[in-house]
PDB file of N, CA and C in Angstrom:
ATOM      1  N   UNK A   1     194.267 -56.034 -38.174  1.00  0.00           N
ATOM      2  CA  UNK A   1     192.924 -55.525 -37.933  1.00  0.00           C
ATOM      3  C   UNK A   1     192.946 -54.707 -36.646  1.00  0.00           C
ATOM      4  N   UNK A   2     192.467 -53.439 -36.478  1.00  0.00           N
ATOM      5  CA  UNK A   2     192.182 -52.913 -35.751  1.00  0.00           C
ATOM      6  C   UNK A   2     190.782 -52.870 -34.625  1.00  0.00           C
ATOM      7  N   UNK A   3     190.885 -53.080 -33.577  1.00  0.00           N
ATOM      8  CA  UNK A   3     190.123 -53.177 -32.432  1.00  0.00           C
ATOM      9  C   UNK A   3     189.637 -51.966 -32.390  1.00  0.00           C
ATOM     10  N   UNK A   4     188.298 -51.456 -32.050  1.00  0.00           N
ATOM     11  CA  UNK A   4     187.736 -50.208 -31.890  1.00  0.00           C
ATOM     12  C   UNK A   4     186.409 -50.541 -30.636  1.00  0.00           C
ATOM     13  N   UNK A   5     186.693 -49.855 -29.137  1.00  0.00           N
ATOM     14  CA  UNK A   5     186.285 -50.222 -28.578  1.00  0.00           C
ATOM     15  C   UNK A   5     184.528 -49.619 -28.052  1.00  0.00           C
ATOM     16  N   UNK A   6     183.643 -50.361 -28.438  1.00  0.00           N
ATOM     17  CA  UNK A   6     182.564 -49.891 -28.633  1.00  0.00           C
ATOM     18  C   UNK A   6     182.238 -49.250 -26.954  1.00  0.00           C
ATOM     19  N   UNK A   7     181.305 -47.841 -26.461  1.00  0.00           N
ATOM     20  CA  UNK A   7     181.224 -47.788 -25.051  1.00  0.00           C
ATOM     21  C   UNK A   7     179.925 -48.897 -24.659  1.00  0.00           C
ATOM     22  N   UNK A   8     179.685 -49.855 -25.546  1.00  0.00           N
ATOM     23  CA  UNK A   8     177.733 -50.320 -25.031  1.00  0.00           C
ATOM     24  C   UNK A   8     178.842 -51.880 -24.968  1.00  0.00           C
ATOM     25  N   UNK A   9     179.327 -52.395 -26.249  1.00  0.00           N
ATOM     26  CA  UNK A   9     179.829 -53.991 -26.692  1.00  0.00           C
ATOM     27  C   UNK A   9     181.076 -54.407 -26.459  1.00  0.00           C
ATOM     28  N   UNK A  10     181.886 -53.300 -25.613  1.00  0.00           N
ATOM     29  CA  UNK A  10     183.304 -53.589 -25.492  1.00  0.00           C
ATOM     30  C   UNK A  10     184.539 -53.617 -26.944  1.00  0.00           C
ATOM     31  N   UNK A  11     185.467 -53.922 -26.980  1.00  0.00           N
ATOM     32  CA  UNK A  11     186.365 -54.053 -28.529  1.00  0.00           C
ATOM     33  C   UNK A  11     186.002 -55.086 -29.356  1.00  0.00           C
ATOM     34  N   UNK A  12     185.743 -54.926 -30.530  1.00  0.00           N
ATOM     35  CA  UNK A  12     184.892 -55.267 -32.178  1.00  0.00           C
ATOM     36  C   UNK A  12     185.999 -54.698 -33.077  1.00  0.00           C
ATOM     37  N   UNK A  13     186.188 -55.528 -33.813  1.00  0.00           N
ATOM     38  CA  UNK A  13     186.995 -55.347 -35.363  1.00  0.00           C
ATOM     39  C   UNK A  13     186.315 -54.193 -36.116  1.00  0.00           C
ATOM     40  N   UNK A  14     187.587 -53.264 -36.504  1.00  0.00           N
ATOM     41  CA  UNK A  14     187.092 -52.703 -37.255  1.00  0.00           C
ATOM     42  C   UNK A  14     185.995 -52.275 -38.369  1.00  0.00           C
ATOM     43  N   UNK A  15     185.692 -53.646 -39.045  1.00  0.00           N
ATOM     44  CA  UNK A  15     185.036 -53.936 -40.230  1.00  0.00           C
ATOM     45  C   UNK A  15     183.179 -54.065 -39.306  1.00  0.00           C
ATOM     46  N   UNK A  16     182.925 -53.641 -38.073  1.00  0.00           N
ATOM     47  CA  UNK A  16     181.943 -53.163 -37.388  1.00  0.00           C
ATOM     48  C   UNK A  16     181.572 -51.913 -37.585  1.00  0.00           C
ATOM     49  N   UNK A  17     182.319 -50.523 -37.709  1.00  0.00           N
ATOM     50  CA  UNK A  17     182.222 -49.585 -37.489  1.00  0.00           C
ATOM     51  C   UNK A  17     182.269 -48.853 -38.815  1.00  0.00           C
ATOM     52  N   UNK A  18     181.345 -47.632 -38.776  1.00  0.00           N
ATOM     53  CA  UNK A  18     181.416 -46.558 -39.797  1.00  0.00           C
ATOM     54  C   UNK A  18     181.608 -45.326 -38.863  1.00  0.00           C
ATOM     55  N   UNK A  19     182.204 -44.727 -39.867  1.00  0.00           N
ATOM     56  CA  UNK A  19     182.671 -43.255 -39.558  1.00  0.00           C
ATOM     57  C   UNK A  19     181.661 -42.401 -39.662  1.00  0.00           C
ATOM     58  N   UNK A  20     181.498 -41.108 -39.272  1.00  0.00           N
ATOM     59  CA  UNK A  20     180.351 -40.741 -38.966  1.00  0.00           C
ATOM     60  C   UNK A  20     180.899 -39.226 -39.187  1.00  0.00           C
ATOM     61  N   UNK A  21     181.945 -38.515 -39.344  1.00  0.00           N
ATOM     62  CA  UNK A  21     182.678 -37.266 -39.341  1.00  0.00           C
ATOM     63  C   UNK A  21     183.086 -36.538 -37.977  1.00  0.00           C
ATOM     64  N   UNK A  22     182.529 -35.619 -38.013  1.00  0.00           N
ATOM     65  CA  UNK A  22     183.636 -34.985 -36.693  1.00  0.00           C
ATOM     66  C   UNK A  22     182.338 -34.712 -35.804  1.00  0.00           C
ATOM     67  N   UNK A  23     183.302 -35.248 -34.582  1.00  0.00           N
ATOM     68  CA  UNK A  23     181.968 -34.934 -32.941  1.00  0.00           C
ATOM     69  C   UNK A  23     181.769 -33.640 -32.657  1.00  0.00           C
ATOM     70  N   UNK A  24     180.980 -33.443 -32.251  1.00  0.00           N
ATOM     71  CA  UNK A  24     180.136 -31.894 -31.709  1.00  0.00           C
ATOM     72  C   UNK A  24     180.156 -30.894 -32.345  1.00  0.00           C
ATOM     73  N   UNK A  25     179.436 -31.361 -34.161  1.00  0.00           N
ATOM     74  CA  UNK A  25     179.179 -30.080 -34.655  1.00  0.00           C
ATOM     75  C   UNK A  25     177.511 -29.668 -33.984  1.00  0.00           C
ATOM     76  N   UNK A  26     177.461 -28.857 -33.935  1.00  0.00           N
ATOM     77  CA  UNK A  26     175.742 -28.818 -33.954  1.00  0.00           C
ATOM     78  C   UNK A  26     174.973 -28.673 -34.946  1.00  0.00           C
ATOM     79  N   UNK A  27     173.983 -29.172 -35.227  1.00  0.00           N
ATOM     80  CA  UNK A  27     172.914 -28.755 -36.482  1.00  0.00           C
ATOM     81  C   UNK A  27     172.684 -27.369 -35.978  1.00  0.00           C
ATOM     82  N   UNK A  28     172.292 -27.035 -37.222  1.00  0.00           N
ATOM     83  CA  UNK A  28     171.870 -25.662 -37.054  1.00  0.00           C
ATOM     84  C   UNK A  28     169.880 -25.582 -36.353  1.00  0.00           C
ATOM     85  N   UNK A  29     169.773 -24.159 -35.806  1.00  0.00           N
ATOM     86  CA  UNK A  29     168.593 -24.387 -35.134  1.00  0.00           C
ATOM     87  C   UNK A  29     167.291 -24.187 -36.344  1.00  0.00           C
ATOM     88  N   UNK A  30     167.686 -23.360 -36.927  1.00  0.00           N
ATOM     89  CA  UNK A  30     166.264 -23.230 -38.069  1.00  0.00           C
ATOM     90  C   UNK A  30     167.389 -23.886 -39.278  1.00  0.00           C
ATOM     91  N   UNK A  31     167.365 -24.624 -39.991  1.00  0.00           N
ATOM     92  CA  UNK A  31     168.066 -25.089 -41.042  1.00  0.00           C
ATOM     93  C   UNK A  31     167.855 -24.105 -42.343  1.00  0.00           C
ATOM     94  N   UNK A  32     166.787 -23.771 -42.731  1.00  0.00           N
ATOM     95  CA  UNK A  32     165.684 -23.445 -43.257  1.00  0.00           C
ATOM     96  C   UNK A  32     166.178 -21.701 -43.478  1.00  0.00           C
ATOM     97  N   UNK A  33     166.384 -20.846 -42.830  1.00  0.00           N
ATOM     98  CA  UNK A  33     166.942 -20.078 -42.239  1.00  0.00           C
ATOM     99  C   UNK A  33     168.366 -19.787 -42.748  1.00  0.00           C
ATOM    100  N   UNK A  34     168.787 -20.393 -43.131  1.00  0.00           N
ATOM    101  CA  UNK A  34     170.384 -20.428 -43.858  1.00  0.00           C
ATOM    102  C   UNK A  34     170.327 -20.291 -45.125  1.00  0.00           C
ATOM    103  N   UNK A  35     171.542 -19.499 -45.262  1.00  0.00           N
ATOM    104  CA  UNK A  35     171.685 -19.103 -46.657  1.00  0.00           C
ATOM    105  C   UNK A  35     172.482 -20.261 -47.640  1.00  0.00           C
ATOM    106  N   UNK A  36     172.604 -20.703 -49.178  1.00  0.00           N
ATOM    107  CA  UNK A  36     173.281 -21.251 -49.784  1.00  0.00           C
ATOM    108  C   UNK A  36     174.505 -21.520 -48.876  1.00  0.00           C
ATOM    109  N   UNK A  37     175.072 -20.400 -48.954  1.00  0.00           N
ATOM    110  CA  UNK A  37     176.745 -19.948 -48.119  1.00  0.00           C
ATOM    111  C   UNK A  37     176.615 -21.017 -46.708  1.00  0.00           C
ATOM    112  N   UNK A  38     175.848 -20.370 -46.057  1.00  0.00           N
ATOM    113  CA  UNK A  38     175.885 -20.932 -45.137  1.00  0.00           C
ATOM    114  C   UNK A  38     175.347 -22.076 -44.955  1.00  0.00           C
ATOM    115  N   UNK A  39     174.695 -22.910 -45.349  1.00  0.00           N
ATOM    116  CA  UNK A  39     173.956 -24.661 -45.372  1.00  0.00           C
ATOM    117  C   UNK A  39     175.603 -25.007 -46.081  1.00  0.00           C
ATOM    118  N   UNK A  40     176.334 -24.269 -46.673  1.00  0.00           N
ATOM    119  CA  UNK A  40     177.225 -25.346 -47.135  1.00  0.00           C
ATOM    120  C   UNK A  40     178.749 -25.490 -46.595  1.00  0.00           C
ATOM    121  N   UNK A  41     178.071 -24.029 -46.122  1.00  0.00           N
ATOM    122  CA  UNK A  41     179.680 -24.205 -44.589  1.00  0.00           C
ATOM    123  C   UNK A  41     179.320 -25.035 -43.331  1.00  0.00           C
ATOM    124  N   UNK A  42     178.081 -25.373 -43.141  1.00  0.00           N
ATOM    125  CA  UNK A  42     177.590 -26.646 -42.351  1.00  0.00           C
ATOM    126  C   UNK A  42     178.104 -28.149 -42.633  1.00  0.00           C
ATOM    127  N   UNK A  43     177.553 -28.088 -44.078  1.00  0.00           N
ATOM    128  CA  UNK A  43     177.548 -29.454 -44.776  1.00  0.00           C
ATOM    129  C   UNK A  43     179.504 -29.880 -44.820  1.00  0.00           C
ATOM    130  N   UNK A  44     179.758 -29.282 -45.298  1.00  0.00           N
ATOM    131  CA  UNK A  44     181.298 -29.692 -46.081  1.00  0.00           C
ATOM    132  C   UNK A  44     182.621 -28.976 -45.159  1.00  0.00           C
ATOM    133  N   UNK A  45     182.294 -27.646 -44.486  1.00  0.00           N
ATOM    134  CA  UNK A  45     183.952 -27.429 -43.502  1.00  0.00           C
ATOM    135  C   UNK A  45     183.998 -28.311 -42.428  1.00  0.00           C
ATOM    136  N   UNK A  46     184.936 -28.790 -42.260  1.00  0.00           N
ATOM    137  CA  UNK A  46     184.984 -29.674 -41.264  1.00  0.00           C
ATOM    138  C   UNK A  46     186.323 -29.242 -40.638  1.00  0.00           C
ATOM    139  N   UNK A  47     187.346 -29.207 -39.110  1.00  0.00           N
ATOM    140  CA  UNK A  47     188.339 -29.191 -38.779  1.00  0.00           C
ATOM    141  C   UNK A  47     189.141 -30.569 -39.688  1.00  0.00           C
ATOM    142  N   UNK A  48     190.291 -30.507 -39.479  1.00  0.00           N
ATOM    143  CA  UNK A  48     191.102 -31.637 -40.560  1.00  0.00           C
ATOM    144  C   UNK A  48     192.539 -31.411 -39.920  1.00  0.00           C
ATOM    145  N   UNK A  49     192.486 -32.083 -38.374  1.00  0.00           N
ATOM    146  CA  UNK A  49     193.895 -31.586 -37.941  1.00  0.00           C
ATOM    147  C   UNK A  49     194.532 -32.923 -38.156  1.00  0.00           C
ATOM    148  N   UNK A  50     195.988 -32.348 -37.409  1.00  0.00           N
ATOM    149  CA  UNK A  50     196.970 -33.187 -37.894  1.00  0.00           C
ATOM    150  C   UNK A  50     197.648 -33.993 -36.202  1.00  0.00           C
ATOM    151  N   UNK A  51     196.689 -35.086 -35.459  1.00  0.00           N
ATOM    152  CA  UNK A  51     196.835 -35.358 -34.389  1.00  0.00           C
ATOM    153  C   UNK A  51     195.456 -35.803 -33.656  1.00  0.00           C
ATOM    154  N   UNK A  52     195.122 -35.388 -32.511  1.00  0.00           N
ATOM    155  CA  UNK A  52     194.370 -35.973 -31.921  1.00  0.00           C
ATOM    156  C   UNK A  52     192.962 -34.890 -32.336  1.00  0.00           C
ATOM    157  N   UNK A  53     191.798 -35.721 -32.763  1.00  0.00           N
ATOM    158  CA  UNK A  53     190.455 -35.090 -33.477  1.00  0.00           C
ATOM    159  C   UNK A  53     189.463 -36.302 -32.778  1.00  0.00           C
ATOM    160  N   UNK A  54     188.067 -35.273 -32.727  1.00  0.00           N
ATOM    161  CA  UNK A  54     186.915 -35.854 -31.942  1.00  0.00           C
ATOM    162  C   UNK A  54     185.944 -36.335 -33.245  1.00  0.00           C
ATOM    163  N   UNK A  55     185.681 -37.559 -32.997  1.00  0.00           N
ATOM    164  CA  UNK A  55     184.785 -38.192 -34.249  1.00  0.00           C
ATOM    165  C   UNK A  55     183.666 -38.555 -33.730  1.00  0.00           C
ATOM    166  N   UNK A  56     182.799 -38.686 -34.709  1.00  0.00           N
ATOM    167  CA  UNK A  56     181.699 -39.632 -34.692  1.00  0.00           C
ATOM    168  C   UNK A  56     181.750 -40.811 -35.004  1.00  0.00           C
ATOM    169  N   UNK A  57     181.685 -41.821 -34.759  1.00  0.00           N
ATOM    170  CA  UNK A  57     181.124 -43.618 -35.367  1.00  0.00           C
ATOM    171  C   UNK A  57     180.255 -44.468 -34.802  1.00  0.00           C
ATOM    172  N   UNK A  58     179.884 -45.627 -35.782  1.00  0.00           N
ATOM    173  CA  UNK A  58     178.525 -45.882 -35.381  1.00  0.00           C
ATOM    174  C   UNK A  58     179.061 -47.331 -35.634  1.00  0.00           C
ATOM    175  N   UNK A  59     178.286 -48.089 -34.426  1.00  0.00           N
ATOM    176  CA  UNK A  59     178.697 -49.553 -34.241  1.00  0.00           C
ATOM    177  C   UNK A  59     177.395 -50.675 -35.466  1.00  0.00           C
ATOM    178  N   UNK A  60     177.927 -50.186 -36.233  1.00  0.00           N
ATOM    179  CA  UNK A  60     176.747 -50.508 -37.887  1.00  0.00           C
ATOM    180  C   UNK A  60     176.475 -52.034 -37.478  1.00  0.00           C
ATOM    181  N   UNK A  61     177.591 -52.885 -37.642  1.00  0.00           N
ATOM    182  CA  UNK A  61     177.015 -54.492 -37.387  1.00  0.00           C
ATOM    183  C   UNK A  61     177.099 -54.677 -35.704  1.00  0.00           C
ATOM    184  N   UNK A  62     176.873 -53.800 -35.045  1.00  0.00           N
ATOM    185  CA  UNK A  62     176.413 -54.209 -33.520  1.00  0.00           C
ATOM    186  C   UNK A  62     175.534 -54.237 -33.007  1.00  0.00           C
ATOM    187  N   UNK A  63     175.759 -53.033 -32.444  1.00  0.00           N
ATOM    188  CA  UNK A  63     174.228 -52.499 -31.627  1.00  0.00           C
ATOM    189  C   UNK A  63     173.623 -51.379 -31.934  1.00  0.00           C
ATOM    190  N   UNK A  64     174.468 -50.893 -33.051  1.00  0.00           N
ATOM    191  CA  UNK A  64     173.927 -49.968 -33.988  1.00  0.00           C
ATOM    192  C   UNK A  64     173.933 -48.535 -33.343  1.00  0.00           C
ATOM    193  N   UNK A  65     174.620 -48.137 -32.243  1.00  0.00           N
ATOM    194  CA  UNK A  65     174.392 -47.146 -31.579  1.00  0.00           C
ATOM    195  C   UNK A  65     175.356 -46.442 -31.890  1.00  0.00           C
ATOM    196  N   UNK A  66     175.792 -45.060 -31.831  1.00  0.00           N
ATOM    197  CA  UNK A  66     176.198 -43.848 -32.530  1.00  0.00           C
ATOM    198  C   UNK A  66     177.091 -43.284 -30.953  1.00  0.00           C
ATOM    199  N   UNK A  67     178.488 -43.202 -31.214  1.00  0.00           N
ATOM    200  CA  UNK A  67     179.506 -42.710 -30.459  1.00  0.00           C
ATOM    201  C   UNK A  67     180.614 -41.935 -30.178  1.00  0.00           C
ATOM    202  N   UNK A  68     180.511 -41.088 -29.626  1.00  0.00           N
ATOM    203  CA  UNK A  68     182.554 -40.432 -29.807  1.00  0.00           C
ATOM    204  C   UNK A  68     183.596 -41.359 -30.038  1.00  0.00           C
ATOM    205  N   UNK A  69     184.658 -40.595 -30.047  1.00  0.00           N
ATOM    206  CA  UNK A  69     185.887 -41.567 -29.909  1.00  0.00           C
ATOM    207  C   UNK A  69     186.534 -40.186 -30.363  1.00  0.00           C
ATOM    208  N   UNK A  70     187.846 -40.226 -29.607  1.00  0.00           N
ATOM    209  CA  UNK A  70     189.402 -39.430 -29.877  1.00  0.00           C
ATOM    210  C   UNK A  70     190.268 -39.790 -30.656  1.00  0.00           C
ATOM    211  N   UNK A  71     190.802 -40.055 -31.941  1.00  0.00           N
ATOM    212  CA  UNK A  71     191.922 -40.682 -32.931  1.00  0.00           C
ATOM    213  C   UNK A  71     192.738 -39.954 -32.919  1.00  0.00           C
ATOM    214  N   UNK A  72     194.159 -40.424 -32.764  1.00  0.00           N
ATOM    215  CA  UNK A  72     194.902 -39.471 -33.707  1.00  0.00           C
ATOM    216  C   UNK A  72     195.192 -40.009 -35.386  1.00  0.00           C
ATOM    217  N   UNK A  73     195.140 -38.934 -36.673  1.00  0.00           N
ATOM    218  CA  UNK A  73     194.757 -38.906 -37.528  1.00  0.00           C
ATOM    219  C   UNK A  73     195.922 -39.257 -38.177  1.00  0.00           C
ATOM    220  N   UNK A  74     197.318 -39.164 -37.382  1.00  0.00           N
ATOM    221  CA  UNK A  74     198.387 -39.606 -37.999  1.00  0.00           C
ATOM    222  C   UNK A  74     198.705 -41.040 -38.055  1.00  0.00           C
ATOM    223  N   UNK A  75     198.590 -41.578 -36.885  1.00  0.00           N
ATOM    224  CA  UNK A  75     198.893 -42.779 -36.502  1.00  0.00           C
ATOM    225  C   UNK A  75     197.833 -43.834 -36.405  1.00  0.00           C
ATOM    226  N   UNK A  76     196.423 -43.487 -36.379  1.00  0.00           N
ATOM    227  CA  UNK A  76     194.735 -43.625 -36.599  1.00  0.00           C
ATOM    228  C   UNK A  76     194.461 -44.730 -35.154  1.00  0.00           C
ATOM    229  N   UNK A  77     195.779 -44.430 -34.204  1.00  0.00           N
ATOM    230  CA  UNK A  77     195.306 -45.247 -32.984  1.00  0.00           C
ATOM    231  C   UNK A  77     194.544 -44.375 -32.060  1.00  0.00           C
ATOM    232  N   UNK A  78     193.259 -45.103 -31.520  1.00  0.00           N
ATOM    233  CA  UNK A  78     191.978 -44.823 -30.855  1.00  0.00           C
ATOM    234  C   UNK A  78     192.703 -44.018 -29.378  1.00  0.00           C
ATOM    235  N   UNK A  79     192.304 -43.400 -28.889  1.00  0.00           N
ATOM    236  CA  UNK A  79     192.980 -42.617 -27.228  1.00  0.00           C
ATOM    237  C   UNK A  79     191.476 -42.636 -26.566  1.00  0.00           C
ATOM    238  N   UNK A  80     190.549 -42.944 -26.721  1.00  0.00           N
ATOM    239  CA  UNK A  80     189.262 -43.072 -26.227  1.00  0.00           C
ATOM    240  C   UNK A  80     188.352 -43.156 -26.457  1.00  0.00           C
ATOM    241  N   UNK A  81     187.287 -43.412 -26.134  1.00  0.00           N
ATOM    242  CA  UNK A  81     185.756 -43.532 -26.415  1.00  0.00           C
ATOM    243  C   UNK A  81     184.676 -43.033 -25.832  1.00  0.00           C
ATOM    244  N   UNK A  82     183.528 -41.977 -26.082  1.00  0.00           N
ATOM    245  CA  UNK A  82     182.682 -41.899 -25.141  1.00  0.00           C
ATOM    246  C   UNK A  82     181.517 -41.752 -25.556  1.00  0.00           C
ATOM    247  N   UNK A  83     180.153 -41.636 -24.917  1.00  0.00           N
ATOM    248  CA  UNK A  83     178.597 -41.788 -25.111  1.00  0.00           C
ATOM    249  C   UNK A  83     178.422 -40.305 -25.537  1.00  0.00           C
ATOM    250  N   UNK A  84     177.277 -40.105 -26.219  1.00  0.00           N
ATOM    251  CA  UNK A  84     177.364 -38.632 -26.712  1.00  0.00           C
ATOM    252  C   UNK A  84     176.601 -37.912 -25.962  1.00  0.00           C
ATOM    253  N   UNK A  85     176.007 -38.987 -24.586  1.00  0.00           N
ATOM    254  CA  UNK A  85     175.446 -37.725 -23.697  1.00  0.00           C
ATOM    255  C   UNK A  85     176.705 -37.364 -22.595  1.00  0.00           C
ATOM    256  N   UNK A  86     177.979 -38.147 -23.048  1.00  0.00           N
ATOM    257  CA  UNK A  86     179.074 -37.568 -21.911  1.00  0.00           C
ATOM    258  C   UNK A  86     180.280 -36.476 -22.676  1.00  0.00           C
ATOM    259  N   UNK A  87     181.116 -36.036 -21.968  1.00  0.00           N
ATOM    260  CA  UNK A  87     182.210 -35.085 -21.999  1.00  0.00           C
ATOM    261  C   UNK A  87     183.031 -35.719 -23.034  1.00  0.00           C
ATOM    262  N   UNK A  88     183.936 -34.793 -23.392  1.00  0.00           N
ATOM    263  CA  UNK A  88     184.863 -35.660 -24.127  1.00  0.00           C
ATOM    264  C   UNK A  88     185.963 -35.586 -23.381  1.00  0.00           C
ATOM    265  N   UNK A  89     186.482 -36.504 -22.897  1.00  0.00           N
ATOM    266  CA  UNK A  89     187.955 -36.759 -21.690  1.00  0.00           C
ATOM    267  C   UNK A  89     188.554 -35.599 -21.621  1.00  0.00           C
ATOM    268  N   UNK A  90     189.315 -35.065 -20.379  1.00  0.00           N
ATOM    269  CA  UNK A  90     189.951 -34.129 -20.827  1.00  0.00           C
ATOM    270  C   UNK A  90     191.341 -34.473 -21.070  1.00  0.00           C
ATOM    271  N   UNK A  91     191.685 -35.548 -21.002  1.00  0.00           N
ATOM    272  CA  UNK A  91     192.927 -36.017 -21.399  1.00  0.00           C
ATOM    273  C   UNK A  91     193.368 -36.261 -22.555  1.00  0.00           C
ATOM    274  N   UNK A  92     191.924 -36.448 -23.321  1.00  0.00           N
ATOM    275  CA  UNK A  92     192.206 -36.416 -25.093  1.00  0.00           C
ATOM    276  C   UNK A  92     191.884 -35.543 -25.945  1.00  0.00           C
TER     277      UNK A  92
END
């Protein structure tokens, strides 16, 4: 079982957490405003590298609060965690 260390609850078992997709896309500002094409290059492109990637997850059976974190995608071990009103490390 993998440890995933929440920034509010400290490290929680995996089977706490949902994935949430990739950190700092932005919504778009008028949604509304977008074409087919474009609402669906929002919805579905996502980066898909091969190493260290910025996620979203959400501490579902915790405290329910919504977080970064750095993975690498090969090896799926965690390199950090952070609040989404902070930076993302520059080390990861």
């Amino acid at each position: 079982m993998q440890l995933i260390e929440c920034p509010w609850c400290g490290p929680r078992e995996e089977v706490e957490f949902h994935y949430g997709g990739q950190a700092h896309v932005a919504y778009p500002e008028d949604p509304q405003a977008l074409s087919d094409e474009e609402w669906a290059h929002y919805v579905f492109f996502r980066d898909n590298p091969k190493g260290l990637f910025a996620e979203r997850w959400s501490h579902a059976a915790g405290c329910r609060r919504w977080f970064n974190a750095v993975r690498d995608t090969v090896t799926y071990r965690f390199h950090g965690v952070y609040r989404p009103d902070e930076s993302r490390p520059v080390s990861s």
